[in-house]
PDB file of N, CA and C in Angstrom:
ATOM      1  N   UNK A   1     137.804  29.540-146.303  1.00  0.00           N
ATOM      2  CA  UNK A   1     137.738  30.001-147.661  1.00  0.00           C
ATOM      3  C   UNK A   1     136.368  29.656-148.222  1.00  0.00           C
ATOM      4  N   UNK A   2     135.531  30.759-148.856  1.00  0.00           N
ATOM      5  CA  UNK A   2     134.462  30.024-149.735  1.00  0.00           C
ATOM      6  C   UNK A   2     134.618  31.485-151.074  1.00  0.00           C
ATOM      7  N   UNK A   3     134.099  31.036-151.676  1.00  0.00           N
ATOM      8  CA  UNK A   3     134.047  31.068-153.376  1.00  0.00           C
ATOM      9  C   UNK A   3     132.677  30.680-154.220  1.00  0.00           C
ATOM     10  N   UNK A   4     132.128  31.951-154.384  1.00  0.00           N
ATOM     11  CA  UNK A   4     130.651  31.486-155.557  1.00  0.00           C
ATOM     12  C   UNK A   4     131.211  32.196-157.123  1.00  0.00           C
ATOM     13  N   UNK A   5     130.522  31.464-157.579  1.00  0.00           N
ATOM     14  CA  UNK A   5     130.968  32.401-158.966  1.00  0.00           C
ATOM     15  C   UNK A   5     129.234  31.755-160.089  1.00  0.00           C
ATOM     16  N   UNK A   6     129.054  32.476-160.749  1.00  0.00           N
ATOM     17  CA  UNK A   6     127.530  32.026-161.551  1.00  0.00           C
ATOM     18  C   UNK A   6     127.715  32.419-162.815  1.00  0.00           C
ATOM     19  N   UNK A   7     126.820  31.959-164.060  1.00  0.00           N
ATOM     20  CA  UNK A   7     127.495  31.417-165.257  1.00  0.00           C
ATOM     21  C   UNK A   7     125.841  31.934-165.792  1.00  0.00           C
ATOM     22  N   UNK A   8     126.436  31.961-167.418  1.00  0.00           N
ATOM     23  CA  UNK A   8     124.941  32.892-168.197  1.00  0.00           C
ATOM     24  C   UNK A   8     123.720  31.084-168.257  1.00  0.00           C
ATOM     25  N   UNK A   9     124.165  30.383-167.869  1.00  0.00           N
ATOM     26  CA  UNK A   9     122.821  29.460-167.706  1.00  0.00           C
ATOM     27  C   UNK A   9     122.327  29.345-166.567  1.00  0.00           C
ATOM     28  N   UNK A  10     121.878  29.995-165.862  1.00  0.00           N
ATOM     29  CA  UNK A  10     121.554  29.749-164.438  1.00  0.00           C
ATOM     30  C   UNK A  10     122.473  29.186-163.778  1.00  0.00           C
ATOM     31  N   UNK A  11     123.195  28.481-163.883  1.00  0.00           N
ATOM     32  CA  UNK A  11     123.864  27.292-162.369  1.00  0.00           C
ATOM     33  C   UNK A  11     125.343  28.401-161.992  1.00  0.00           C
ATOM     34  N   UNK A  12     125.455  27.732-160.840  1.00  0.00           N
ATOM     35  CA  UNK A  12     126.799  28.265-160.364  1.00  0.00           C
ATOM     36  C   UNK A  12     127.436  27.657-159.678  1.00  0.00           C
ATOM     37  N   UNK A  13     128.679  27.845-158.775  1.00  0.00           N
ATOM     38  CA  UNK A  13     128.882  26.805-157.666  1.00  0.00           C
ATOM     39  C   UNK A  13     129.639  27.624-156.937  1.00  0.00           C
ATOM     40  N   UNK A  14     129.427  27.310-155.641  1.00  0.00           N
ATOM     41  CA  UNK A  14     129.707  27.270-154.220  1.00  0.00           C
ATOM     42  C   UNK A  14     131.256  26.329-153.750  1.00  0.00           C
ATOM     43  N   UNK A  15     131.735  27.133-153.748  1.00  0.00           N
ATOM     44  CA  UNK A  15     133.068  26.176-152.744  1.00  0.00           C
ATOM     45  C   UNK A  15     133.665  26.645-151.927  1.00  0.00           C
ATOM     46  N   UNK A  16     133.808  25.533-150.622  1.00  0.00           N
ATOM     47  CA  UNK A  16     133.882  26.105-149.564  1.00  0.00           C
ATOM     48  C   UNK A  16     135.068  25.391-149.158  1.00  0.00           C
ATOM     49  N   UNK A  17     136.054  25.488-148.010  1.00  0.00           N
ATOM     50  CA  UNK A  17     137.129  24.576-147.512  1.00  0.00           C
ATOM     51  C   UNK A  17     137.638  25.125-146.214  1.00  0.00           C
ATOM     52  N   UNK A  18     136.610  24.369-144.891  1.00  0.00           N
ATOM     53  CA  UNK A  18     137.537  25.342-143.652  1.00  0.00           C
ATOM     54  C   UNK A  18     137.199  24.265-142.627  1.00  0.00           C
ATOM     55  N   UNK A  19     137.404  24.479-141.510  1.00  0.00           N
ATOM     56  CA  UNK A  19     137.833  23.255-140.137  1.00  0.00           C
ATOM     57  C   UNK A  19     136.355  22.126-139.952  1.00  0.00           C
ATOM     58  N   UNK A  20     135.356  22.458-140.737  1.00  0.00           N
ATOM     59  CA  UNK A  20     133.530  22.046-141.065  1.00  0.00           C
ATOM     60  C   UNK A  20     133.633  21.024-141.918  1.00  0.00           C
ATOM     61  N   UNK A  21     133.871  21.595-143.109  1.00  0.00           N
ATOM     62  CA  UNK A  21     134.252  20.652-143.994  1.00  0.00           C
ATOM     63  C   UNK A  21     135.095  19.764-144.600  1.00  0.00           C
ATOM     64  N   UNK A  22     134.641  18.693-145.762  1.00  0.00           N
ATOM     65  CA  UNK A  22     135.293  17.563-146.078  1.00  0.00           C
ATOM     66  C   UNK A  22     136.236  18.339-147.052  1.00  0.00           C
ATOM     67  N   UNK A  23     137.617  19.113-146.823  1.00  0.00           N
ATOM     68  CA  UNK A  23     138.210  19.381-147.491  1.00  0.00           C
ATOM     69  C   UNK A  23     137.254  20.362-148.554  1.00  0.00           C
ATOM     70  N   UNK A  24     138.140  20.603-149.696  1.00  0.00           N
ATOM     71  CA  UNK A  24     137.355  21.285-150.782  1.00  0.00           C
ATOM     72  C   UNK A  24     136.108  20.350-151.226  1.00  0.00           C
ATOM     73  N   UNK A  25     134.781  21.571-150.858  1.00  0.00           N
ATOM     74  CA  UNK A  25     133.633  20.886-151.099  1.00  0.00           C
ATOM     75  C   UNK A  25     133.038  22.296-152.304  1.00  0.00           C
ATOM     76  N   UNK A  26     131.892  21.317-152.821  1.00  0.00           N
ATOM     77  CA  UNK A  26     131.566  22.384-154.211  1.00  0.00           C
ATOM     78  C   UNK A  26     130.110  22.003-154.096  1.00  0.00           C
ATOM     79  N   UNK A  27     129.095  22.811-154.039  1.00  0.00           N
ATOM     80  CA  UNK A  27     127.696  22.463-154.628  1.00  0.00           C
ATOM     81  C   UNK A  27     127.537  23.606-155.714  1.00  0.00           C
ATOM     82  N   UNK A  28     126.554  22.856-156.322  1.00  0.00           N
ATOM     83  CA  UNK A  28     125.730  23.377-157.319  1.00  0.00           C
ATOM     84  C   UNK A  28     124.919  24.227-157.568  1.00  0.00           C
ATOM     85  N   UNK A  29     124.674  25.430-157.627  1.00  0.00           N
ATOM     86  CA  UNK A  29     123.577  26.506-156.872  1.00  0.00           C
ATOM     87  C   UNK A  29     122.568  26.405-158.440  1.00  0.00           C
ATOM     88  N   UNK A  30     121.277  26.737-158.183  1.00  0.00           N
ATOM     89  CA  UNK A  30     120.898  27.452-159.281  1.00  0.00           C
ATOM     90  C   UNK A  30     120.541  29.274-159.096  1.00  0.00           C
ATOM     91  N   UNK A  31     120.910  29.934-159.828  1.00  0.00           N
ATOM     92  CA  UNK A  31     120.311  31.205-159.849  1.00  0.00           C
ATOM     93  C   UNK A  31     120.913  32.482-160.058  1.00  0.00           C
ATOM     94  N   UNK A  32     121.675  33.162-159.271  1.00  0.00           N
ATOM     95  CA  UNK A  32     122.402  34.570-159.751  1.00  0.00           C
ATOM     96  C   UNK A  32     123.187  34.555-158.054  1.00  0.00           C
ATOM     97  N   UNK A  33     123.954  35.810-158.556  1.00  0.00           N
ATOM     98  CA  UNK A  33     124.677  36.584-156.894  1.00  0.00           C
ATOM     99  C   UNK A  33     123.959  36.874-156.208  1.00  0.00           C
ATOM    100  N   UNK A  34     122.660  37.413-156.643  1.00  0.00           N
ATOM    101  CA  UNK A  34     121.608  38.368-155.599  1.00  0.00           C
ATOM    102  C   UNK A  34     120.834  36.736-155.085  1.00  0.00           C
ATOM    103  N   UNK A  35     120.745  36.065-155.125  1.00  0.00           N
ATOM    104  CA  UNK A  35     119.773  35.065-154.931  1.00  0.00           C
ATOM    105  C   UNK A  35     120.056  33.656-155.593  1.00  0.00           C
ATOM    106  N   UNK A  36     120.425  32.768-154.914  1.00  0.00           N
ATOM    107  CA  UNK A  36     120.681  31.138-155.183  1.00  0.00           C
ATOM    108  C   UNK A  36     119.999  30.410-154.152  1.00  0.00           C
ATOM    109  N   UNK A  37     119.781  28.807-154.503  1.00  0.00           N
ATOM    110  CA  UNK A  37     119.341  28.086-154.136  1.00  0.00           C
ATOM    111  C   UNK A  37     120.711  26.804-154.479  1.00  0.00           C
ATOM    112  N   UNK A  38     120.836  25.445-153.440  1.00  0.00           N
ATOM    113  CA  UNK A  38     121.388  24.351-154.324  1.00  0.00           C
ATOM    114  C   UNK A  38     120.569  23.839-155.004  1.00  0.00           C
ATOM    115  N   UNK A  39     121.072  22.789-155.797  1.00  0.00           N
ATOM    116  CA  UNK A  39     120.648  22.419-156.910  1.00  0.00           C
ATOM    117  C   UNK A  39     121.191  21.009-156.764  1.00  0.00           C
ATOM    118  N   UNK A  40     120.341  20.064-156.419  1.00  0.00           N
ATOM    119  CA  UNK A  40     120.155  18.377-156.167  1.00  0.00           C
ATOM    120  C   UNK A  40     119.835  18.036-157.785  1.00  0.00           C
ATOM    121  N   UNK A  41     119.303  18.373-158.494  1.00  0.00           N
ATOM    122  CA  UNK A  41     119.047  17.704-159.546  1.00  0.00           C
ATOM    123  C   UNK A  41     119.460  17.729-160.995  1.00  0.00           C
ATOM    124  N   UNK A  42     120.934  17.756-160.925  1.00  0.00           N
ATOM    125  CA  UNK A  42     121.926  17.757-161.620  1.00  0.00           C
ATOM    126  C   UNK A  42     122.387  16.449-162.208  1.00  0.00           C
ATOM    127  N   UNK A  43     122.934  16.181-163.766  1.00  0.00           N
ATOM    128  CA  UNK A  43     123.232  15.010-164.137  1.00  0.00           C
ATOM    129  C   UNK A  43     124.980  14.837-163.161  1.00  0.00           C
ATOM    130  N   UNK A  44     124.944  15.839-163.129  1.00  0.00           N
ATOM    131  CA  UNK A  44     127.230  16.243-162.360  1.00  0.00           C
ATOM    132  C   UNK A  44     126.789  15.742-160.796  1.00  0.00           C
ATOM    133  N   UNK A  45     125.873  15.814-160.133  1.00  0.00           N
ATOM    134  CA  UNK A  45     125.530  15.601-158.839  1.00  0.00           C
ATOM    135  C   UNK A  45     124.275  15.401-157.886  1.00  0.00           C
ATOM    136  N   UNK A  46     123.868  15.052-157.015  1.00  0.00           N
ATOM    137  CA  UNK A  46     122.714  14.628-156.368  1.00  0.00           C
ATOM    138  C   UNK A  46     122.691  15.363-155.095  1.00  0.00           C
ATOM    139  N   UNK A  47     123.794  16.293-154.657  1.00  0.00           N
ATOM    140  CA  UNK A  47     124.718  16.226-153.189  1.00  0.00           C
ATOM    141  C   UNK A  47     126.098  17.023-153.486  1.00  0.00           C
ATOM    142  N   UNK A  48     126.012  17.109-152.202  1.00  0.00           N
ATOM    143  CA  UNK A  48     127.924  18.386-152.158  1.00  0.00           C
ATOM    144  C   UNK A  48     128.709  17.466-152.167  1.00  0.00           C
ATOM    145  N   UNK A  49     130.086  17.556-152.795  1.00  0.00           N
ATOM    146  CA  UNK A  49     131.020  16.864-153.352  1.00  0.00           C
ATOM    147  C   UNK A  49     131.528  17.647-152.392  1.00  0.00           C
ATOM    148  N   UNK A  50     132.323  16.512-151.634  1.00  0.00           N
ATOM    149  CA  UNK A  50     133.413  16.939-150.374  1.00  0.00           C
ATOM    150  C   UNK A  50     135.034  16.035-151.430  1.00  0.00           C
ATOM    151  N   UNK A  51     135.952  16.105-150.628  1.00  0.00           N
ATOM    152  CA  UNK A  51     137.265  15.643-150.480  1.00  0.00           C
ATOM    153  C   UNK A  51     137.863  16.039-152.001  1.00  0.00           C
ATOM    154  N   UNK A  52     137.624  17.021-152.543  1.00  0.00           N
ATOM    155  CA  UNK A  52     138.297  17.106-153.806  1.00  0.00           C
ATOM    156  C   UNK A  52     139.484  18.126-153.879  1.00  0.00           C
ATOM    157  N   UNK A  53     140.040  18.009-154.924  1.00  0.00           N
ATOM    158  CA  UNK A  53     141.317  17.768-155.974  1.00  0.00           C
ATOM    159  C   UNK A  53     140.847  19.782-156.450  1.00  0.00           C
ATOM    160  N   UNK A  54     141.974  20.630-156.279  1.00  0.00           N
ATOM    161  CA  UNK A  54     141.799  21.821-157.378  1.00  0.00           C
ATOM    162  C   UNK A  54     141.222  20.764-158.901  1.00  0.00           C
ATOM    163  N   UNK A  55     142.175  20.247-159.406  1.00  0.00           N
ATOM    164  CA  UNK A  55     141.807  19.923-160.970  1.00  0.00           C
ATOM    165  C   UNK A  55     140.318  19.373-160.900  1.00  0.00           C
ATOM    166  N   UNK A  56     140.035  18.651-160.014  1.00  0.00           N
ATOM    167  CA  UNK A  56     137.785  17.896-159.751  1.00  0.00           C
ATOM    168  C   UNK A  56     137.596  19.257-160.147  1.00  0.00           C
ATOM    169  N   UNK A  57     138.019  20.569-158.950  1.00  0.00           N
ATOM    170  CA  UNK A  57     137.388  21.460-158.870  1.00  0.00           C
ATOM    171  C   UNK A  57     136.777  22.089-160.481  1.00  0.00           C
ATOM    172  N   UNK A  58     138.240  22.303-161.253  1.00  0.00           N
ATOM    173  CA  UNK A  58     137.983  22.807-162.499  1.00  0.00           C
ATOM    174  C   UNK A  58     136.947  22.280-163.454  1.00  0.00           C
ATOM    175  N   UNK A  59     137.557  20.834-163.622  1.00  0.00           N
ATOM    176  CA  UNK A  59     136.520  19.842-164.442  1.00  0.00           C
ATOM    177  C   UNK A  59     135.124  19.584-164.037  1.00  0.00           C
ATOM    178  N   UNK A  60     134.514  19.863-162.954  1.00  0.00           N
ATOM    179  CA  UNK A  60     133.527  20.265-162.078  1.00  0.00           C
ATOM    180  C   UNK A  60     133.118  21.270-162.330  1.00  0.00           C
ATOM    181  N   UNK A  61     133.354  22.352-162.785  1.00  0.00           N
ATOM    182  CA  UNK A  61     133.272  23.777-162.765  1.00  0.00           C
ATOM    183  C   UNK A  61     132.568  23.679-164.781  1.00  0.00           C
ATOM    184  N   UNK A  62     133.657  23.623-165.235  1.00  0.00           N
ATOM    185  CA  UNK A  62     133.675  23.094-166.605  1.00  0.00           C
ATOM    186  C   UNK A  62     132.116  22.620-167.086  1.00  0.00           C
ATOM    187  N   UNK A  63     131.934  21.396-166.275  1.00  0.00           N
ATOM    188  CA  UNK A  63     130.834  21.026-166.696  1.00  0.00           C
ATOM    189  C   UNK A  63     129.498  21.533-166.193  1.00  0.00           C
ATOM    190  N   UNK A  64     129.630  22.242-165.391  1.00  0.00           N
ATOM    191  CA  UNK A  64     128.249  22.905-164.426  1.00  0.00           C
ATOM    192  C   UNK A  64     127.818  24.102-165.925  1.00  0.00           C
ATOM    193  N   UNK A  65     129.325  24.800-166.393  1.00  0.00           N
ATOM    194  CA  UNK A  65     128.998  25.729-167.250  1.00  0.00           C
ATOM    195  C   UNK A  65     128.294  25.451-168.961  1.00  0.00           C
ATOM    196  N   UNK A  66     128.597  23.728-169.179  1.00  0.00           N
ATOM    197  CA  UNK A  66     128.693  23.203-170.021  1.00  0.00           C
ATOM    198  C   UNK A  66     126.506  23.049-169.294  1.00  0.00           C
ATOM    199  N   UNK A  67     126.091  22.774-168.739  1.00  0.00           N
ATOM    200  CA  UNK A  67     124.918  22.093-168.162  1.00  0.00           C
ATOM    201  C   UNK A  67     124.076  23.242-169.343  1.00  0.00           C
ATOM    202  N   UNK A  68     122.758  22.905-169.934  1.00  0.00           N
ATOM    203  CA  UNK A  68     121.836  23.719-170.332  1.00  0.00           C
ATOM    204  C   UNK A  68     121.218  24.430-169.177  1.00  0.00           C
ATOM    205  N   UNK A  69     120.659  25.219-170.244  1.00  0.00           N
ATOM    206  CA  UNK A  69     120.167  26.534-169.277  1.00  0.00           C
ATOM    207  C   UNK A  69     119.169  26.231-168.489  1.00  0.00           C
ATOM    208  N   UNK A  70     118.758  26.617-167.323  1.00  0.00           N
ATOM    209  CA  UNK A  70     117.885  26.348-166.345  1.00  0.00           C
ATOM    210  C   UNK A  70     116.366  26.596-166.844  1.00  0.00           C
ATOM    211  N   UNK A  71     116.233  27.995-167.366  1.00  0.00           N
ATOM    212  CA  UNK A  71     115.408  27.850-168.657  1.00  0.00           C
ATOM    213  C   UNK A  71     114.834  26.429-169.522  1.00  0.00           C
ATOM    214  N   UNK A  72     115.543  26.297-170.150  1.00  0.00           N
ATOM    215  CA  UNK A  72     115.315  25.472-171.433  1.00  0.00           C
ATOM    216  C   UNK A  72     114.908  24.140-170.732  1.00  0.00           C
ATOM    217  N   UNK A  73     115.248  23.783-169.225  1.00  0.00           N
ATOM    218  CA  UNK A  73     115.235  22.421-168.500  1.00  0.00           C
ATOM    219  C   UNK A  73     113.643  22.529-168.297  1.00  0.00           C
ATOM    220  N   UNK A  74     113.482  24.070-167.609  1.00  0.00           N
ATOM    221  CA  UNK A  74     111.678  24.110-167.016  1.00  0.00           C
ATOM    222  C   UNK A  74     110.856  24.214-168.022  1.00  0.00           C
ATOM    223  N   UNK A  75     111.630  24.638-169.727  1.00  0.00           N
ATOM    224  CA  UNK A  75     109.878  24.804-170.567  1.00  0.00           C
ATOM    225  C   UNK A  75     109.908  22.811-171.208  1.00  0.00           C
ATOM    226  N   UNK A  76     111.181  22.302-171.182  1.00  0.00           N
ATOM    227  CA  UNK A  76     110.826  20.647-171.011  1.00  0.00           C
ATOM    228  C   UNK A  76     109.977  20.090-170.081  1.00  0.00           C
ATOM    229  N   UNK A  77     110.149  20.492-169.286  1.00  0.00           N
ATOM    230  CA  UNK A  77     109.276  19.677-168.364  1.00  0.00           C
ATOM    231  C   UNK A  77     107.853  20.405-168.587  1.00  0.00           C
ATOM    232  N   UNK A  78     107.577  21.101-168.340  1.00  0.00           N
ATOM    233  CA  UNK A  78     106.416  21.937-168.752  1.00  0.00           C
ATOM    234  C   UNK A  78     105.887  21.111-170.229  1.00  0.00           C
ATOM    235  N   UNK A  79     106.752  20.676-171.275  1.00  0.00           N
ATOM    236  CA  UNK A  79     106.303  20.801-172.446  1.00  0.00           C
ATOM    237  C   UNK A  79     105.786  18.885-172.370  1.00  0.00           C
ATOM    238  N   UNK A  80     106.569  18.562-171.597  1.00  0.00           N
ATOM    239  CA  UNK A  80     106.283  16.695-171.099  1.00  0.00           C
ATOM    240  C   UNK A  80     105.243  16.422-170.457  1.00  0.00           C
ATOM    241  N   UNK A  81     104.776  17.753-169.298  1.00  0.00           N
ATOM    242  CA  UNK A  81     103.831  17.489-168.600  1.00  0.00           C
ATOM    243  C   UNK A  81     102.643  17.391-169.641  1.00  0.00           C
ATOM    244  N   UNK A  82     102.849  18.629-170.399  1.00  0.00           N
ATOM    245  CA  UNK A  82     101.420  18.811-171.172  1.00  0.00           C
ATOM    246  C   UNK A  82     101.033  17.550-171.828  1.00  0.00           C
ATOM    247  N   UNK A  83     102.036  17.124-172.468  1.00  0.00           N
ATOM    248  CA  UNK A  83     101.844  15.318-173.081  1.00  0.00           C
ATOM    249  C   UNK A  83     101.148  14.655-172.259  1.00  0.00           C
ATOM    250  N   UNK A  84     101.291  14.457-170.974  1.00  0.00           N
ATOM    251  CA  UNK A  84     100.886  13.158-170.526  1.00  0.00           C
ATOM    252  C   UNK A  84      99.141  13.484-170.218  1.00  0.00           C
ATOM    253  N   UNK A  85      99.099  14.844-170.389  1.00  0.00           N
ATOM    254  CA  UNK A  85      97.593  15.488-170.029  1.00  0.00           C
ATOM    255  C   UNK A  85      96.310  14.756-170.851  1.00  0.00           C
TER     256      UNK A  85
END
């Protein structure tokens, strides 16, 4: 079984569950259907979340959609870099 689904802030997630993996596992993608990447640098995660629960799944899900926009993360950093210039 795997499962993507993507959300109007950039992120999405990936879940997968078959004879490979640690049970229901979920990463973090950033980007669209046509084109994703994972996404390590998340406050929800660092890494694929193996051995989970449908309900992780939801509340997991929940908060990826809850995350600001991928946008608004790069003109911060952009806007921090310029500071330290």
């Amino acid at each position: 079984m795997s499962h993507c689904e993507f959300y109007p802030n950039g992120y999405g997630v990936s879940v997968i569950c078959n004879e490979h993996s640690y049970g229901l596992e979920l990463a973090v993608l950033k980007g669209n259907k046509d084109y994703a990447v994972l996404c390590y640098d998340t406050p929800i995660t660092d890494d694929v979340l193996g051995g989970l629960t449908i309900k992780d799944l939801y509340k997991i899900c929940k908060r990826v959609k809850a995350l600001p926009s991928c946008i608004e993360r790069q003109t911060v950093k952009v806007i921090i870099n310029k500071e330290k210039e």
